[in-house]
Protein backbone atom coordinates (compact mmCIF):
# COMPACT_ATOMS: atom_id res chain seq x y z
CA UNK A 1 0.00 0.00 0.00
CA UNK A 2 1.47 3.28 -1.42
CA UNK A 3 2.03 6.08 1.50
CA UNK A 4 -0.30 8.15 -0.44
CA UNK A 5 -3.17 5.62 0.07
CA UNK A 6 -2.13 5.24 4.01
CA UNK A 7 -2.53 9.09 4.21
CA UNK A 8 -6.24 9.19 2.89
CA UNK A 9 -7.10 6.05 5.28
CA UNK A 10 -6.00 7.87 8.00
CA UNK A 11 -7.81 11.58 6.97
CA UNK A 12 -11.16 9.58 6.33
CA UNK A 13 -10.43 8.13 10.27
CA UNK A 14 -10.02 11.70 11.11
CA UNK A 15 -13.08 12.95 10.03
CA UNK A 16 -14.96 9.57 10.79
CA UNK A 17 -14.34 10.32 14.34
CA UNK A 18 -14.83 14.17 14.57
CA UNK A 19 -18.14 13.21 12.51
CA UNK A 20 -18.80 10.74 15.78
CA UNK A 21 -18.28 13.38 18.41
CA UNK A 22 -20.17 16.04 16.19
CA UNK A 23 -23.16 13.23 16.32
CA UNK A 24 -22.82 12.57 20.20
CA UNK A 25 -23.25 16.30 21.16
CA UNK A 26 -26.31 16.85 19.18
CA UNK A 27 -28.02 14.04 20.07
CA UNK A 28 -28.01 15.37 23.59
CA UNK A 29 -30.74 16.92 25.37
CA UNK A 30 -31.18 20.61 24.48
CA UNK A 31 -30.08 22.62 27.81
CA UNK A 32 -32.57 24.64 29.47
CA UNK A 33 -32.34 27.76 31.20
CA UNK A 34 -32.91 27.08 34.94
CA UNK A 35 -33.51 29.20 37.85
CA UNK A 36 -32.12 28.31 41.92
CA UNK A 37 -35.33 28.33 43.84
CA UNK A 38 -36.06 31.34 45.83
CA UNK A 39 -37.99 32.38 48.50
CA UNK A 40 -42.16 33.67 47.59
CA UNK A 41 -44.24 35.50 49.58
CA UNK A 42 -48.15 37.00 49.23
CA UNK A 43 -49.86 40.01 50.72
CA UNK A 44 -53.58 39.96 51.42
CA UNK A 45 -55.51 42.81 52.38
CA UNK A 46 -58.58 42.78 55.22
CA UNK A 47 -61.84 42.53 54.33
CA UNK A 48 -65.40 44.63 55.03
CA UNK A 49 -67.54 41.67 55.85
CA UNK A 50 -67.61 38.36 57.83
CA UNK A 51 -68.36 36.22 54.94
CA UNK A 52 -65.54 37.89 52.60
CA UNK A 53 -63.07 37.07 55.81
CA UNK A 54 -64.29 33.59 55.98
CA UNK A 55 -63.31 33.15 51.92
CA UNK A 56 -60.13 35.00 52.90
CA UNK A 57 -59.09 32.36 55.31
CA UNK A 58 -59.75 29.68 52.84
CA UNK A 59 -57.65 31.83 50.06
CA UNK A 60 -55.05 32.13 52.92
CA UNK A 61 -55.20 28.62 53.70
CA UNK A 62 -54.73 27.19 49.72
CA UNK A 63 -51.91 29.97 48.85
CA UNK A 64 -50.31 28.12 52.52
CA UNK A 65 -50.11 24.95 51.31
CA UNK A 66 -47.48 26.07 48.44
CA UNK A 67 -45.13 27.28 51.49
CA UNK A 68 -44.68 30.79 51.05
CA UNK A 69 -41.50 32.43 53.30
CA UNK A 70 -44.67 34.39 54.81
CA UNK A 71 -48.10 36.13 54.48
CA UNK A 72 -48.27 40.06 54.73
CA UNK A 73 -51.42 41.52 55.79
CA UNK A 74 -52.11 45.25 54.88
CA UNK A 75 -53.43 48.69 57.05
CA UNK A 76 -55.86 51.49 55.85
CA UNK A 77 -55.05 54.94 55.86
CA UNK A 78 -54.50 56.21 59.19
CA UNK A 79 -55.59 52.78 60.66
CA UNK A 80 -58.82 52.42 58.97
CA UNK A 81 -59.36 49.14 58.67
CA UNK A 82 -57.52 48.48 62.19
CA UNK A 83 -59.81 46.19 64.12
CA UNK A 84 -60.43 44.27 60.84
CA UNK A 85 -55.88 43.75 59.98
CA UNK A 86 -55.87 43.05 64.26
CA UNK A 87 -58.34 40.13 63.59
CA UNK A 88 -57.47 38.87 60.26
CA UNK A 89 -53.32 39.00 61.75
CA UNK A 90 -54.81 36.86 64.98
CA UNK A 91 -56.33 34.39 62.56
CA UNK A 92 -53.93 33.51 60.21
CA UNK A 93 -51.17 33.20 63.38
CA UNK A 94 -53.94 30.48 64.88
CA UNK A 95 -54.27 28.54 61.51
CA UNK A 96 -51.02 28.47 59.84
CA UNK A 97 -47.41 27.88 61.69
CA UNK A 98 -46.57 30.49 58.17
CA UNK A 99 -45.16 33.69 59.24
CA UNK A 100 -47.28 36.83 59.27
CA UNK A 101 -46.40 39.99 58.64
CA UNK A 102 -48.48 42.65 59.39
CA UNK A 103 -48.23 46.43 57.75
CA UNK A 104 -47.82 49.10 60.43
CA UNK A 105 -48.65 52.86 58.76
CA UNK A 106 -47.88 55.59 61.10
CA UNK A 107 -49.14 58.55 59.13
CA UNK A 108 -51.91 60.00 61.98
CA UNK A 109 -51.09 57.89 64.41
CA UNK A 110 -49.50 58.65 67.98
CA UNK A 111 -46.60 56.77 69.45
CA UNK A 112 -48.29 55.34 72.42
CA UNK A 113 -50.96 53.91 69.72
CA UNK A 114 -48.15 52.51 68.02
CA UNK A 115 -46.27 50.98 70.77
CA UNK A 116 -49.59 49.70 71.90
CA UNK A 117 -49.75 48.07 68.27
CA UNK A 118 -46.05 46.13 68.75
CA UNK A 119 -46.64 44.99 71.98
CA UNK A 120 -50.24 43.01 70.95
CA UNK A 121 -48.31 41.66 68.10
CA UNK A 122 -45.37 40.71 69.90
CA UNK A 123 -47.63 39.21 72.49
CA UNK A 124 -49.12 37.40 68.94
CA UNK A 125 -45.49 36.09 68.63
CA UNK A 126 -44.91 37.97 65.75
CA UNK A 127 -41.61 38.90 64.70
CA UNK A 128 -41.71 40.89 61.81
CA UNK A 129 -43.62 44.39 60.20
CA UNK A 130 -43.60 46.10 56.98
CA UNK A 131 -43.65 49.73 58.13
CA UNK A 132 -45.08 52.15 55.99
CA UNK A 133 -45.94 56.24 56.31
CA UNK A 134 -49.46 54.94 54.47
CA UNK A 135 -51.78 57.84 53.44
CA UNK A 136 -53.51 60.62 55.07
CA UNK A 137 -57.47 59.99 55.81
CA UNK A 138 -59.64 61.89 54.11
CA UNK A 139 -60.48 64.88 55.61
CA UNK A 140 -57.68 64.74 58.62
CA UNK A 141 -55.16 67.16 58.87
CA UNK A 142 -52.13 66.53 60.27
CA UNK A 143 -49.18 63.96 60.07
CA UNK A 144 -49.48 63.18 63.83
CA UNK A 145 -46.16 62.19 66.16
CA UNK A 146 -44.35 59.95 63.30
CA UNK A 147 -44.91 61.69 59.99
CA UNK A 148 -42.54 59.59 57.90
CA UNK A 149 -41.83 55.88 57.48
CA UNK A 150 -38.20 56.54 58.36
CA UNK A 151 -39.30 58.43 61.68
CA UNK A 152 -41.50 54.78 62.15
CA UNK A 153 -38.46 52.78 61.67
CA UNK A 154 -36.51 54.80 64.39
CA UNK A 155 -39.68 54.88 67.06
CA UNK A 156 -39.79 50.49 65.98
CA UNK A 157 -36.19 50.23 67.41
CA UNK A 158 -36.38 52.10 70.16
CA UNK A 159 -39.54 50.78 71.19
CA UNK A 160 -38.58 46.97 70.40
CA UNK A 161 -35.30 46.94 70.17
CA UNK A 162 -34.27 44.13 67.58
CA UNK A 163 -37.15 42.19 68.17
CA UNK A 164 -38.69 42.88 64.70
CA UNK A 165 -37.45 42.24 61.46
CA UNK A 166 -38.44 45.11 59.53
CA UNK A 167 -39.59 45.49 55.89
CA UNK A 168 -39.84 49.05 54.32
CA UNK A 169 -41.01 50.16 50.83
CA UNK A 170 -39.05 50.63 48.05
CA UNK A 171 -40.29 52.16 44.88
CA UNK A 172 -38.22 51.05 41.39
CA UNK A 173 -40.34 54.17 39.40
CA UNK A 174 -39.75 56.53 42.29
CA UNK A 175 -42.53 57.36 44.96
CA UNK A 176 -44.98 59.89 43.39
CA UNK A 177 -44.48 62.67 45.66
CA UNK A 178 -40.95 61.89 46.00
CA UNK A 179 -38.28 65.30 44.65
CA UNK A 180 -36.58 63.27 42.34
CA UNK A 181 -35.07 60.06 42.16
CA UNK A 182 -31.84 60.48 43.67
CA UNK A 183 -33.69 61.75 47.22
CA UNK A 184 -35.79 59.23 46.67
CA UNK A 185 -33.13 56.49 46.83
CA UNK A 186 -31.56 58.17 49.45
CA UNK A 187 -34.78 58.01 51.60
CA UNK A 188 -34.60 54.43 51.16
CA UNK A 189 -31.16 54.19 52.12
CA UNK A 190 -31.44 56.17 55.83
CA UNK A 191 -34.36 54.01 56.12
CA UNK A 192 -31.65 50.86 56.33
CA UNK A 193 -29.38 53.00 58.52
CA UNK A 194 -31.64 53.84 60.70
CA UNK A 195 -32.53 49.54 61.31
CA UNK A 196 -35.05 48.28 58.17
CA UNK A 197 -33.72 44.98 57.62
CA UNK A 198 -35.12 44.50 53.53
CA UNK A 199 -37.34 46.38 51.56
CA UNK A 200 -40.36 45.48 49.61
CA UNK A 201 -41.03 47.27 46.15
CA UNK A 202 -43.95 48.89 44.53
CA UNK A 203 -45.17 46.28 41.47
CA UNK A 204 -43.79 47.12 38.40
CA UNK A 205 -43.80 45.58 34.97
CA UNK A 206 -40.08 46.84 33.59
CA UNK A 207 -36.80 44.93 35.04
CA UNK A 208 -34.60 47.75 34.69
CA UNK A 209 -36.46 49.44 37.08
CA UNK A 210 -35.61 47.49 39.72
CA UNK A 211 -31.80 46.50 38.79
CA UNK A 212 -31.64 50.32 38.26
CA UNK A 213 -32.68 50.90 41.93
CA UNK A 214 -30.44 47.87 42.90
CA UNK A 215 -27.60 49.13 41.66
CA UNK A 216 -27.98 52.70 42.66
CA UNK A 217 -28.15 51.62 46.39
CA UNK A 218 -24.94 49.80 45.56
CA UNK A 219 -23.26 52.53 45.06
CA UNK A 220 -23.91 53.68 48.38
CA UNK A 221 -22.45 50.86 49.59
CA UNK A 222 -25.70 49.01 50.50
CA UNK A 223 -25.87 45.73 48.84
CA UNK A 224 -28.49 42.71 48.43
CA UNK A 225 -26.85 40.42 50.94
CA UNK A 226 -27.12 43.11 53.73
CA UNK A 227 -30.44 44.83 52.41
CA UNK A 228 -32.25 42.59 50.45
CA UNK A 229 -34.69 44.36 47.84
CA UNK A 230 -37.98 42.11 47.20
CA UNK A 231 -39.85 42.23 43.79
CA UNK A 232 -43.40 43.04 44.29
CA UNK A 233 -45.46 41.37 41.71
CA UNK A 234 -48.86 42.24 40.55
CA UNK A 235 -50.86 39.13 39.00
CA UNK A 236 -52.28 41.31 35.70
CA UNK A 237 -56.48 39.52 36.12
CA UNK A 238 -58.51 42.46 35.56
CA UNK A 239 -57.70 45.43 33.25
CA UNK A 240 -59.60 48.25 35.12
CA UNK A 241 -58.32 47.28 39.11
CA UNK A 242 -54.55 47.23 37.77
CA UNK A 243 -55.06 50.50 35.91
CA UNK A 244 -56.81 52.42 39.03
CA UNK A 245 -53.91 50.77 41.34
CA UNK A 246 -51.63 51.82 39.41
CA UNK A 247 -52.39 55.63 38.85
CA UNK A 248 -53.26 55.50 42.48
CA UNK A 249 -49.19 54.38 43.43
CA UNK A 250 -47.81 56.19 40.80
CA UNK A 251 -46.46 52.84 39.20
CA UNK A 252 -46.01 52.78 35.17
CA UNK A 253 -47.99 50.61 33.40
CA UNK A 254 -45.62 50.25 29.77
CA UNK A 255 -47.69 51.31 26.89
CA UNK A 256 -47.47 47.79 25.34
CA UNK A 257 -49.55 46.47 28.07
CA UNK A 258 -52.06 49.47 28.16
CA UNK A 259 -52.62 48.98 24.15
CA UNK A 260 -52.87 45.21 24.39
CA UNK A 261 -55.26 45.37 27.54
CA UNK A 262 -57.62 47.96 25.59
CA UNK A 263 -57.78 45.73 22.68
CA UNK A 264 -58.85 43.33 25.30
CA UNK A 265 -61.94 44.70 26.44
CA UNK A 266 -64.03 42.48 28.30
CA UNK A 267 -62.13 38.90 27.15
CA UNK A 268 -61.48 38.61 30.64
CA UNK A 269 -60.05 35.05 29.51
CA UNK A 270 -57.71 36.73 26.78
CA UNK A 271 -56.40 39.42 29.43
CA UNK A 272 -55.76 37.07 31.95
CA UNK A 273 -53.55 34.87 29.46
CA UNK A 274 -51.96 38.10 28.44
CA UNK A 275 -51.28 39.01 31.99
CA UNK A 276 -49.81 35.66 32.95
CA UNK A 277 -47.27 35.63 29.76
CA UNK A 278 -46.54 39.33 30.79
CA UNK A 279 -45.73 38.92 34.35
CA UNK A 280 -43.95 35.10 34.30
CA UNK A 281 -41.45 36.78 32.09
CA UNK A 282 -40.91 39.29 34.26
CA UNK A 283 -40.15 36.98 36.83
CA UNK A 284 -38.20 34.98 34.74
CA UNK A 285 -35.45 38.35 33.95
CA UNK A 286 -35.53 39.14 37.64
CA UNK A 287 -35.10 35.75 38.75
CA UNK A 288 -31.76 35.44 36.29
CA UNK A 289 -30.92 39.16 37.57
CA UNK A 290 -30.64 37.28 41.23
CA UNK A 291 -33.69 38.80 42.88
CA UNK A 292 -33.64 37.38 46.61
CA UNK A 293 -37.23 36.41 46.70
CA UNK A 294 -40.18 38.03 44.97
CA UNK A 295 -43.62 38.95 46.70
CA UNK A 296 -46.96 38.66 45.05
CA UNK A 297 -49.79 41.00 45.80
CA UNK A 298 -52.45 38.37 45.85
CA UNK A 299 -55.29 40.85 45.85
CA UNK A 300 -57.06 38.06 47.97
CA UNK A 301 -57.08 35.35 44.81
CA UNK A 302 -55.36 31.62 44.19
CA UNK A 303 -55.34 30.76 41.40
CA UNK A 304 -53.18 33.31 39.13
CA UNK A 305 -50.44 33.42 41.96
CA UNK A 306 -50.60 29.73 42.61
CA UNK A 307 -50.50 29.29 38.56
CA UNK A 308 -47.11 31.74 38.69
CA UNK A 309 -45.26 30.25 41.44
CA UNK A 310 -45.96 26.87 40.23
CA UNK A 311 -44.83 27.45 36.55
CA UNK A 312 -41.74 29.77 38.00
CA UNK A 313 -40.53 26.17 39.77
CA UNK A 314 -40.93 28.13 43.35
CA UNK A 315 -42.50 24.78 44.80
């Protein structure tokens, strides 16, 4: 066998085995993005009647069962729906071993009402509070003793010490009566100095919102492993409700959405599809960003948050 023959038998072995390897990597499975899991929570809000409590325990009780880090419950302005948050707070600590985290608003509200407030929920055994400034009542004038969440944070601390973890808000599209968005994120920042322990942020739709406001506080030197900054995440079910919260928060709704929604109308079946596609994304960028945990606003329903955390992987 001429050397010229050995030297194509050994090219064509060459190429038979790069052809093998070639073969062996594309038969294998196609890889998948994947996500670490990470910590969920839900808010609820009280209710007006007895009977709409007694469906909210049941709604508390099936969003439970997917083991949520814990359950927030929110406050009316100036304490207006007090008695019913005291109750619903009392109920959910009897039912559920599931953390709950009531809101606190100070805005109106005295310090000896306020200490009176953390004691009864210490005595509850809870141990931690989202403290907000929360809005004026109509028709009250006046910011009372604590006129700011920051000046809440401070009064927490001294009154409880470091029994409370405490949750503040954050706001990725800047608070609506904020100067600008630099004092804004400053605000946020003496907030942690003066004790917050993580914040929770207004919903939003865009990403960069929140990495923006991530990173900004970074430069400050006040990172997610010290202050941890939780997505809040509005389920999109009903075109009108989001539309009213959101002019009422000052959160942007991007046009895309607004257009799509209108087109809508009332296919309540079409906008809820939309609104699942729209917001499991979402969830999908932050969750690759490294959120810490995100925090749906359950507006008192199961299914489209259990439908989200289920097809996020989060149980």
């Amino acid at each position: 066998m001429s050397q010229h023959t050995l030297n194509r038998l050994q090219a064509i072995e060459t190429l038979l085995g790069e052809l093998k390897q070639d073969l062996a990597v594309s038969l294998q499975p196609a890889r998948q993005e994947t996500h670490a899991k990470i910590p969920f929570s839900f808010e609820f809000f009280p209710t007006k009647t007895d009977d709409a409590q007694a469906k909210l325990l049941s709604t508390f009780k099936e969003l439970g069962e997917l083991n949520p880090q814990y359950c927030s419950v929110t406050y009316g302005a100036g304490g207006t729906t007090r008695e019913r948050t005291l109750g619903i707070v009392k109920s959910f600590r009897e039912q559920s071993a599931i953390p709950v985290v009531p809101h606190i608003s100070c805005i109106g509200d005295s310090k000896a009402e306020i200490g009176e407030l953390l004691d009864y929920y210490k005595g509850l055994g809870v141990k931690r509070v989202v403290a907000l400034r929360g809005d004026l009542p109509s028709g009250q004038v006046g910011y009372g003793e604590l006129p700011f969440a920051l000046d809440l944070v401070k009064y927490i601390r001294e009154h409880s010490g470091e029994h409370f973890n405490i949750k503040v808000a954050a706001y990725p599209e800047m608070h609506p009566q904020a100067k600008s968005f630099k004092q804004d994120i400053k605000n946020l920042a003496d907030k942690y100095h003066a004790g917050a322990n993580e914040a929770i942020t207004q919903f939003f739709y865009n990403a960069d919102s929140y990495l923006f406001l991530r990173d900004e506080l970074a430069k400050l030197g006040i990172h997610q492993e010290n202050f941890p900054i939780t997505a809040g995440i509005m389920p999109i079910t009903k075109a009108s409700n989001l539309i009213r919260f959101a002019d009422n928060c000052g959160a942007d709704i991007p046009r895309y959405i607004r257009r799509q929604l209108a087109d809508f109308g009332d296919d309540t079946k079409a906008i809820k599809e939309f609104g699942f596609e729209v917001v499991y994304h979402l969830c999908q960028r932050l969750m690759s960003e490294g959120v810490p945990s995100l925090h749906f606003y359950s507006m008192n329903q199961v299914q489209p948050n259990k439908r989200l955390v289920e097809s996020l992987g989060l149980v």
